[in-house]
Protein backbone atom coordinates (compact mmCIF):
# COMPACT_ATOMS: atom_id res chain seq x y z
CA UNK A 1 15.75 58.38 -5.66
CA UNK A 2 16.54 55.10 -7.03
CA UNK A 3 16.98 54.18 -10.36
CA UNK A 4 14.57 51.45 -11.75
CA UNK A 5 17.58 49.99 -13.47
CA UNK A 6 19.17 49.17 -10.32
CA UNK A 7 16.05 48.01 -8.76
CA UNK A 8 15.17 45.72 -11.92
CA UNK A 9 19.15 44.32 -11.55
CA UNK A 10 18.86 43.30 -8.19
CA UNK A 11 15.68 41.70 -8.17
CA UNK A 12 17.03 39.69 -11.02
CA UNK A 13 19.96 38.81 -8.65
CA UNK A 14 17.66 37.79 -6.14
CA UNK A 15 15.83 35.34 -8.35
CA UNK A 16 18.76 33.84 -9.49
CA UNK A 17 20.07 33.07 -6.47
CA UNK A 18 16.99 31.46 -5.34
CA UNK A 19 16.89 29.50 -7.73
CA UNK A 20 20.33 28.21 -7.82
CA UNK A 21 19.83 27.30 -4.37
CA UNK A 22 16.93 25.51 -4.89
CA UNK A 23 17.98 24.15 -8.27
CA UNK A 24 21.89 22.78 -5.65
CA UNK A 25 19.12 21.70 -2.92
CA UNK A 26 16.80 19.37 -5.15
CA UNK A 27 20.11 17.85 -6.91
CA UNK A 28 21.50 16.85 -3.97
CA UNK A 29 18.38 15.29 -2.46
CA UNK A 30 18.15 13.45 -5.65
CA UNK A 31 21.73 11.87 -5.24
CA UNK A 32 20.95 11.16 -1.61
CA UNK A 33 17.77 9.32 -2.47
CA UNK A 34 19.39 7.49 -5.11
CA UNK A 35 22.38 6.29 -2.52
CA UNK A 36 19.84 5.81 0.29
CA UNK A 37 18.07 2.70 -2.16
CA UNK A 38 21.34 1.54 -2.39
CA UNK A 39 22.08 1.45 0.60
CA UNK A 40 18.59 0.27 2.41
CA UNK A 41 17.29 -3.10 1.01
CA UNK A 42 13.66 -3.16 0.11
CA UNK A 43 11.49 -4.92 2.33
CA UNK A 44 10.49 -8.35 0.47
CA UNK A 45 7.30 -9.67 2.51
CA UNK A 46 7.38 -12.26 4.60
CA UNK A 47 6.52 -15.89 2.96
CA UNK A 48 3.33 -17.09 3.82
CA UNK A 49 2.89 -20.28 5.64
CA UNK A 50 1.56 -23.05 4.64
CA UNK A 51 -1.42 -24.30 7.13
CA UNK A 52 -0.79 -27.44 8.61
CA UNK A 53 -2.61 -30.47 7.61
CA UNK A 54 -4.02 -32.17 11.02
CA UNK A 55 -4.94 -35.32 9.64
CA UNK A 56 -3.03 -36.37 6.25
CA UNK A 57 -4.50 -39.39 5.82
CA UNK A 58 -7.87 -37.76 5.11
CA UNK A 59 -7.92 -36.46 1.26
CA UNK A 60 -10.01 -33.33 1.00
CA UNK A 61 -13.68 -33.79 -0.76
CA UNK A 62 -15.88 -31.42 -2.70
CA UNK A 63 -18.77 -33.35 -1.16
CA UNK A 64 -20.78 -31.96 2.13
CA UNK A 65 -21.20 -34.27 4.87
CA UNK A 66 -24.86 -35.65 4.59
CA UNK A 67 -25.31 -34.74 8.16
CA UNK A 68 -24.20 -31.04 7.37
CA UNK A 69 -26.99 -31.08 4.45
CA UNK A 70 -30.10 -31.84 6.58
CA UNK A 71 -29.22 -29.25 9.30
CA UNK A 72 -28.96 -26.54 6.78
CA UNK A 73 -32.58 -28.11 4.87
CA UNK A 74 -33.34 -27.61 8.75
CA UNK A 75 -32.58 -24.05 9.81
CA UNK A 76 -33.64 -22.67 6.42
CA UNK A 77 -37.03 -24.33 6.51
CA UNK A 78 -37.45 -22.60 9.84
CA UNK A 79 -36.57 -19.45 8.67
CA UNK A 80 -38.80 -19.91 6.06
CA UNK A 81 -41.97 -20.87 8.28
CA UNK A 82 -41.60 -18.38 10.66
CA UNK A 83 -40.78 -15.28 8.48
CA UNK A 84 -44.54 -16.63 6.80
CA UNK A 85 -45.81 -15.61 10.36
């Protein structure tokens, strides 16, 4: 029959070597994230472009074309009519 002494003692053994291993495992993955973002640059996004201007002698206006106006007046009073219906 075995002792619970001995039983107690090596289960203790058991845990401690677990955790050393995991407690040697996690420390090195720390260092070898650590040297892995030294080593890898970080990814800076690309610069966006800036759209080209087709026509630069044309300034740009906050004013809608009068044209532009009426056909909107247009399709709206359309809607407008035949949603009545």
């Amino acid at each position: 029959m075995t002792n619970i002494g001995s039983l107690l003692g090596d289960a203790a053994t058991l845990m401690l070597t677990g955790m050393s291993v995991v407690f040697v495992f996690l420390t090195i993955l720390v260092y070898l994230v650590r040297l892995m973002s030294k080593l890898v640059p970080e990814e800076a996004p690309e610069p966006i472009a800036a759209p080209k201007q087709t026509k630069p002698s044309l300034s740009p206006s906050n004013t809608v074309s009068p044209s532009v106006v009426a056909a909107i007046s247009a399709a709206v009073h359309q809607y407008r009519t035949s949603a009545a219906k």
